[in-house]
Protein backbone atom coordinates (compact mmCIF):
# COMPACT_ATOMS: atom_id res chain seq x y z
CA UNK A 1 -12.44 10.72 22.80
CA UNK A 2 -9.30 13.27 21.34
CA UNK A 3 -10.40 15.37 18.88
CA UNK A 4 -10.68 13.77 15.48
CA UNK A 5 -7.58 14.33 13.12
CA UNK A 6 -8.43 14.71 9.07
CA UNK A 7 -7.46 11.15 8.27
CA UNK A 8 -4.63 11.35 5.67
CA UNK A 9 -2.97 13.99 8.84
CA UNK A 10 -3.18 10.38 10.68
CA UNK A 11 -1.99 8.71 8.27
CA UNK A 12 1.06 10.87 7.80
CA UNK A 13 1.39 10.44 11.78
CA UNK A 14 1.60 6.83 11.38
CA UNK A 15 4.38 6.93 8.41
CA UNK A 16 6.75 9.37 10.80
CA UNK A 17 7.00 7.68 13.66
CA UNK A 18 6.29 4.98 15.12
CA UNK A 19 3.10 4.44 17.25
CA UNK A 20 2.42 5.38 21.39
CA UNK A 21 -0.19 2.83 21.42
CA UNK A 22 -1.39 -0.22 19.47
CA UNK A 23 -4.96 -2.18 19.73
CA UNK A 24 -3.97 -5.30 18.73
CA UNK A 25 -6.82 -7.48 17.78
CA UNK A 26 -7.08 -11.41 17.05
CA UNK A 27 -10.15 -13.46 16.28
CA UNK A 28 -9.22 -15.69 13.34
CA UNK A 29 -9.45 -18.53 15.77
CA UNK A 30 -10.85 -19.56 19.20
CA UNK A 31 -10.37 -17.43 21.61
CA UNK A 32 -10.44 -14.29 20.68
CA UNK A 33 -7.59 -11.50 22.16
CA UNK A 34 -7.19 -8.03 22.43
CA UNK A 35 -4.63 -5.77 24.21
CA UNK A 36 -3.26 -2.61 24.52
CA UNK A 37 0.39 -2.13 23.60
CA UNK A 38 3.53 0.38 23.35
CA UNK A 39 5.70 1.36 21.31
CA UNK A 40 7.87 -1.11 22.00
CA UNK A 41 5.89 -3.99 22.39
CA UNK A 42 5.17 -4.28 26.27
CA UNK A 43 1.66 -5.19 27.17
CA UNK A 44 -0.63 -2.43 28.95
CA UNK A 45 -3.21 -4.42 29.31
CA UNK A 46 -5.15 -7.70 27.64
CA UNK A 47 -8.32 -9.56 27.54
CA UNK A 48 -8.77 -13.21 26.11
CA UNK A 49 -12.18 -14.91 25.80
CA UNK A 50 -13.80 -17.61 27.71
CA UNK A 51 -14.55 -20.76 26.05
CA UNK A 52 -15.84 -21.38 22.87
CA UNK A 53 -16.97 -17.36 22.03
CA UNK A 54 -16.11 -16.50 18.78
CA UNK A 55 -15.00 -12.37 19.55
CA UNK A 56 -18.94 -11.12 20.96
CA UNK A 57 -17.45 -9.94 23.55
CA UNK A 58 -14.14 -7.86 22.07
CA UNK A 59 -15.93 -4.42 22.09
CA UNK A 60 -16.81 -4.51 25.29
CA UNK A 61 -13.76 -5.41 26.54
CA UNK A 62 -11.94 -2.79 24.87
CA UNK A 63 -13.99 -0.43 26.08
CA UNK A 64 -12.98 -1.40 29.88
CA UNK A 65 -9.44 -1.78 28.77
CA UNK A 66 -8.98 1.76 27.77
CA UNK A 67 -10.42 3.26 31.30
CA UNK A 68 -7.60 1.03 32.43
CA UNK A 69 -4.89 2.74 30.58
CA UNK A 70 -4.06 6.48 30.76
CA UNK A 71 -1.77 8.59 28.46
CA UNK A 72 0.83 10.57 29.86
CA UNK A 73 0.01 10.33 33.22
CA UNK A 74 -3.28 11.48 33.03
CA UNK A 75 -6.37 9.63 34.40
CA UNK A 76 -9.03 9.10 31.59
CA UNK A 77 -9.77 6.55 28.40
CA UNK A 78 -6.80 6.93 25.63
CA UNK A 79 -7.41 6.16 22.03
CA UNK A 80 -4.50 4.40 20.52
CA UNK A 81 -2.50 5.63 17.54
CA UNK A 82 -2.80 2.24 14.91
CA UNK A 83 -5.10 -0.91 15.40
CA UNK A 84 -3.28 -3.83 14.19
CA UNK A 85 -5.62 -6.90 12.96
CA UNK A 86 -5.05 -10.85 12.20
CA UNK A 87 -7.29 -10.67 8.99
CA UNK A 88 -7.31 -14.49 8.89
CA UNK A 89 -6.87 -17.09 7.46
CA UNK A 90 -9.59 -18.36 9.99
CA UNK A 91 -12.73 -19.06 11.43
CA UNK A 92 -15.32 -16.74 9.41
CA UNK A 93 -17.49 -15.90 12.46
CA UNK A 94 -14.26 -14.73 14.24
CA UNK A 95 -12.99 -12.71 11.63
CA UNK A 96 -16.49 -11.22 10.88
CA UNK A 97 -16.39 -10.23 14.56
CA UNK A 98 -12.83 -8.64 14.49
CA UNK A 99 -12.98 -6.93 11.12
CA UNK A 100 -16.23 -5.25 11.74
CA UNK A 101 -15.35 -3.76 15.23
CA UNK A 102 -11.57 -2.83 13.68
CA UNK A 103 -13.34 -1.08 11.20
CA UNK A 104 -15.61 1.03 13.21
CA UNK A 105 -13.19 1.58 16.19
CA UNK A 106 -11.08 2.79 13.26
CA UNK A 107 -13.30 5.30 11.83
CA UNK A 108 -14.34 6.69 14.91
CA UNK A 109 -11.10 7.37 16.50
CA UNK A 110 -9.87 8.25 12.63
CA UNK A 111 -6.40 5.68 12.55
CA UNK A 112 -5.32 3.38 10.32
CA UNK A 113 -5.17 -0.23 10.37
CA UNK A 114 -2.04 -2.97 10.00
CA UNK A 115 -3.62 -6.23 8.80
CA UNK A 116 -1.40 -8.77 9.17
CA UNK A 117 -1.88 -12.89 8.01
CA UNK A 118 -2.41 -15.28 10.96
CA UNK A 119 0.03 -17.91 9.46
CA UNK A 120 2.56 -14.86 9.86
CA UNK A 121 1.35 -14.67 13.36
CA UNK A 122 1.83 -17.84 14.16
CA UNK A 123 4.86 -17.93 13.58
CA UNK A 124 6.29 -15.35 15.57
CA UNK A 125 4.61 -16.09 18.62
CA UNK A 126 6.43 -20.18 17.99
CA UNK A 127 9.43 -17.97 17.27
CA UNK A 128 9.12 -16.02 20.55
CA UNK A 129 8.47 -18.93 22.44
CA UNK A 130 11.97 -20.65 21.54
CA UNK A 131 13.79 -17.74 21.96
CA UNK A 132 12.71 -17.29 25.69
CA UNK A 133 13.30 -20.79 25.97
CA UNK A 134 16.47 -19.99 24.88
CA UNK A 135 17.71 -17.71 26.96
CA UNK A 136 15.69 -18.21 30.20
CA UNK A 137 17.20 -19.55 33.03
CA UNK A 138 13.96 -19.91 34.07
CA UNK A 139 12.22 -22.51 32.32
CA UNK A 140 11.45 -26.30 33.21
CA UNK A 141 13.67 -29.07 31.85
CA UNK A 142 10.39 -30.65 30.47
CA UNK A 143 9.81 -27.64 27.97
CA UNK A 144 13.50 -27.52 27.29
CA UNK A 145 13.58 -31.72 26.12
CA UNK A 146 10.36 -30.14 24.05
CA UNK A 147 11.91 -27.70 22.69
CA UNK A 148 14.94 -30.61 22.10
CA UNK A 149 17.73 -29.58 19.32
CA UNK A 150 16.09 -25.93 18.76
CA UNK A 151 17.92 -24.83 21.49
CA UNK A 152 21.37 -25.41 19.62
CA UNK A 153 22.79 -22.24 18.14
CA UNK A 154 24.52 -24.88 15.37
CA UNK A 155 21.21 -25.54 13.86
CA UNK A 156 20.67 -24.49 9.96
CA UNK A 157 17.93 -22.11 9.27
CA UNK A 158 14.47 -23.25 10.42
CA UNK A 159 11.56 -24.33 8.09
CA UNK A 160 8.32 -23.25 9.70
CA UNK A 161 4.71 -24.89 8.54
CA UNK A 162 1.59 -23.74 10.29
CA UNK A 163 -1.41 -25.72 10.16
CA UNK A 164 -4.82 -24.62 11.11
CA UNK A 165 -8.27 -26.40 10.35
CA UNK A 166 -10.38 -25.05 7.46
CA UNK A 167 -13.63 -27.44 8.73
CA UNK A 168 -15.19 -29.30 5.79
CA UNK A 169 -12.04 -31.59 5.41
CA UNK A 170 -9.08 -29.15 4.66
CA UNK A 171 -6.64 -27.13 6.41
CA UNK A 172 -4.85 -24.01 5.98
CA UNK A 173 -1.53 -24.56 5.38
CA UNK A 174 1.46 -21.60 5.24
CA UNK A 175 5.48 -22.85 5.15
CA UNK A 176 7.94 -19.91 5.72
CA UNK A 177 11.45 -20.79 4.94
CA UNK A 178 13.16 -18.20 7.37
CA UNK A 179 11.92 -15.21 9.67
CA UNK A 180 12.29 -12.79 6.89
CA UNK A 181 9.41 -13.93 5.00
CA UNK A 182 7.08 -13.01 7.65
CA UNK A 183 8.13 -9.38 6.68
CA UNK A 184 6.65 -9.87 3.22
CA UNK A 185 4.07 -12.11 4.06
CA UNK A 186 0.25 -10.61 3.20
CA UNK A 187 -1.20 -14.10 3.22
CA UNK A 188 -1.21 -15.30 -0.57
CA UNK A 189 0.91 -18.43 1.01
CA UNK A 190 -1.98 -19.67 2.64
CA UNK A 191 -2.77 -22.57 1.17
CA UNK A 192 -6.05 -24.71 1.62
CA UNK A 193 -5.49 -28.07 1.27
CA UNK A 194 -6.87 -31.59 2.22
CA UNK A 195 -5.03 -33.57 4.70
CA UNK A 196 -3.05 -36.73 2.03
CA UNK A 197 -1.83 -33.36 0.30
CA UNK A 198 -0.74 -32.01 3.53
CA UNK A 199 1.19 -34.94 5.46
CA UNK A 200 2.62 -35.59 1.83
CA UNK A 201 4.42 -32.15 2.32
CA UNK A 202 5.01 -32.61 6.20
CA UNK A 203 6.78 -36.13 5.28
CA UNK A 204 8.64 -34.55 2.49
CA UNK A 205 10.19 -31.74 3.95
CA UNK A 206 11.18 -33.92 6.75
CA UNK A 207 12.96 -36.64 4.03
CA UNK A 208 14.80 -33.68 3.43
CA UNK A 209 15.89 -31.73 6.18
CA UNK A 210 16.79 -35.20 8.69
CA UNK A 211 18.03 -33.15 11.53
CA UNK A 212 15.67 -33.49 14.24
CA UNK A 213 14.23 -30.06 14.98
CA UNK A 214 15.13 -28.22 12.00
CA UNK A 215 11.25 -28.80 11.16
CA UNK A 216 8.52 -26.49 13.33
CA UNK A 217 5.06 -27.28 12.89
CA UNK A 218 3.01 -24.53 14.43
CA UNK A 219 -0.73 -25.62 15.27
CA UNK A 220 -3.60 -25.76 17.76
CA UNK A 221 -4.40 -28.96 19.98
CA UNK A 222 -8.18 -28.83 17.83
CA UNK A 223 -6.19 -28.84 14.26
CA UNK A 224 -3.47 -30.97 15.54
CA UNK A 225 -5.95 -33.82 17.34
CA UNK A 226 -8.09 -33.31 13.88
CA UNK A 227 -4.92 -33.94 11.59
CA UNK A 228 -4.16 -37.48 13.76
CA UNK A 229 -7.79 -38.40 12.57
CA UNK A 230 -6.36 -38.98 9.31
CA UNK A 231 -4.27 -42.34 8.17
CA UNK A 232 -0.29 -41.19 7.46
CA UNK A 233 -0.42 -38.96 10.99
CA UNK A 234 1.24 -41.68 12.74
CA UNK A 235 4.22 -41.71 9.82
CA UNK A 236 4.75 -37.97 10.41
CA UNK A 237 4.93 -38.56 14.53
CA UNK A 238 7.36 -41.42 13.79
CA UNK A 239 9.60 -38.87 12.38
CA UNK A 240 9.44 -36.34 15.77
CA UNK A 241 8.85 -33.15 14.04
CA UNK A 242 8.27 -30.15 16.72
CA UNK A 243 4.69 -29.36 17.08
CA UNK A 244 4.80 -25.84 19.05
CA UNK A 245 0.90 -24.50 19.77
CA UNK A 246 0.95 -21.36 21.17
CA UNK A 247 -1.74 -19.27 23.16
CA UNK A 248 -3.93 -17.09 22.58
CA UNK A 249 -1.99 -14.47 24.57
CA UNK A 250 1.02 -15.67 22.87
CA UNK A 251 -0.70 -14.65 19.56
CA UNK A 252 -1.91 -11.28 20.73
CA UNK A 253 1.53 -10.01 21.74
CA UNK A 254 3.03 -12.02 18.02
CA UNK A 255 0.82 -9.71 16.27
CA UNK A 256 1.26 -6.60 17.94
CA UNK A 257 5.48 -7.06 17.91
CA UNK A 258 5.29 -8.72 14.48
CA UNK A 259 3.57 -5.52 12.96
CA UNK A 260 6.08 -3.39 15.08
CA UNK A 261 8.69 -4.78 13.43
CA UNK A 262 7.37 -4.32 9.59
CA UNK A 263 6.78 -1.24 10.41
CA UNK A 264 9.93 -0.55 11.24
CA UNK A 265 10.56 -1.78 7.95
CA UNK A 266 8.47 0.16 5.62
CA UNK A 267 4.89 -1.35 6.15
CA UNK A 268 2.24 0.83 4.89
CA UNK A 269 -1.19 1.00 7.32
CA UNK A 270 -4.57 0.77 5.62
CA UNK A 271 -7.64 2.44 5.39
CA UNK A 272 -10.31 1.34 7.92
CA UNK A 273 -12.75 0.70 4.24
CA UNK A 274 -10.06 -1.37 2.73
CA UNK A 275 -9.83 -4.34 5.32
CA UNK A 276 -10.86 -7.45 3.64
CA UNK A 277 -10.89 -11.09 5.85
CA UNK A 278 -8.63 -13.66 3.91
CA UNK A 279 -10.47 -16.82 3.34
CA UNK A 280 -8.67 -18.59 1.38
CA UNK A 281 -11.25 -20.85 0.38
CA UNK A 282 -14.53 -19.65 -1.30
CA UNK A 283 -16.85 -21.82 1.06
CA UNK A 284 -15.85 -20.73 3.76
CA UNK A 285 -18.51 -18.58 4.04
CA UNK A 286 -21.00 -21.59 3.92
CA UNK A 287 -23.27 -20.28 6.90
CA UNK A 288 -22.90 -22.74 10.08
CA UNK A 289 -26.27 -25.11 9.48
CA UNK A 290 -24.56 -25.64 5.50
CA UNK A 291 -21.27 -26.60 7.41
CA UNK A 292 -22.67 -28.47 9.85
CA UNK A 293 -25.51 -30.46 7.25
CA UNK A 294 -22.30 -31.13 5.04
CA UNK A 295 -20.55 -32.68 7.26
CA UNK A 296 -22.93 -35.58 8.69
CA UNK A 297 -23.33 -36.06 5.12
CA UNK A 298 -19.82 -36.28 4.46
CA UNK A 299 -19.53 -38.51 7.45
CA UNK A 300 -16.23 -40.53 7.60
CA UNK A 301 -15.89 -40.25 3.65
CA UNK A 302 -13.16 -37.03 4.56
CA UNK A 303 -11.16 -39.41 6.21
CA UNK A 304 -8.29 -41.42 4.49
């Protein structure tokens, strides 16, 4: 481990230039990621979890990613420059997981943090996904019909909604009107709300914006297949919004180019002490017997 800089010198560091190398961290949902980037957003090296593991395993992967990656060169571990986190909305476990190891991997190598929103996240990895669809040569003719009018450069200005599953019900909900407000984006857009409220908005903003595609719904196949649970899915469907759902590594490298770019535009890093997971919701914290007694006793009462 480098010697350990006084921590405002590293934060100074951080201002100045941009960072060699990035732990990027995600664990707001299932599975968990972590990787190892540059400067200018290529991967070094990555490691997503098996299953249903909700980030018990992150620490010790990092630790074996680091022996993988030298600096300069050089053989032996190197310590990145910035960790950048998803702080959630998500899954609590998860982001109990991430936060806590952020936090200590943060105070012993003495770096700052970028928290970033998953919603934001989200986002940009849907956004990254069309725009190697895009341009590829290289890409099948069934994900180009998927991808369907996106692919015209005539199109107005995209309306993005993400939709992830809060349990208990509800859903967190996030609509961006163009790229830029990822930028600005710290997560008070998150919304929780319960599934009439949310296909209400869905079906609205499609009433409105008629052009097939101009719509992106950005999910999971868990929160998607729990949304068509509900009665008033099968309107929405009618209408052929564009569900994108996109991987875990597709998230990991989001978040790690996403926070390149605010930095590039003024976004401050944080204090290891000041990271806070953004629930949303205030049970959300319920331990997992409460969630799990409330909903047999909810039964099918959360459905429509």
């Amino acid at each position: 481990m480098p010697i350990a800089k006084p921590y405002n010198e590293a934060m100074e560091i951080c201002k100045a230039a941009m960072p060699r190398r990035i732990l990027a961290m995600t664990s707001s949902a299932t599975p968990a990621s972590v990787g190892v980037f540059q400067s200018d957003g290529h991967c070094e090296w990555a490691y997503v979890e098996e299953g249903l593991r909700t980030g018990e395993g992150l620490l010790a992967a990092v630790a074996t990613g680091l022996k993988a990656v030298t600096t300069d060169g050089h053989r032996g571990p190197a310590s990145p420059d910035l960790i950048m986190l998803d702080q959630g909305p998500g899954q609590f476990t998860g982001l109990r997981a991430g936060i806590g190891i952020a936090q200590g991997l943060a105070m012993g190598w003495n770096i700052p943090v970028l928290a970033m929103d998953s919603a934001s996240i989200m986002v940009w990895a849907a956004w990254e996904a069309l725009e190697k669809t895009r341009h590829s040569d290289d890409v099948s003719g069934s994900d180009r019909e998927a991808s369907g009018a996106l692919l015209s450069d005539a199109l107005p200005a995209l309306h993005w909604i993400t939709v992830r599953d809060a349990r208990l019900g509800a859903f967190y909900v996030a609509e961006f009107g163009s790229l830029e407000g990822l930028f600005e984006s710290e997560g008070a857009s998150v919304q929780t709300l319960g599934p009439e409220r949310l296909l209400d908005i869905v079906k609205n903003r499609l009433t409105l914006n008629p052009h097939r595609g101009s719509i992106v719904i950005v999910s999971d196949p868990s929160s998607q297949a729990r949304l068509a649970e509900f009665n008033g899915f099968d309107d929405v469907s009618r209408a052929k919004p564009v569900w994108m759902q996109p991987r875990a590594s597709d998230l990991l490298g989001a978040l790690a180019r996403l926070g390149l770019a605010k930095l590039r535009r003024g976004a401050q890093a944080r204090q290891a002490q000041q990271l806070e997971a953004n629930y949303v919701r205030n049970d959300v914290a319920m331990d997992l017997n409460a969630q799990r007694a409330y909903r047999r006793a909810q039964g099918d009462l959360t459905k429509i």
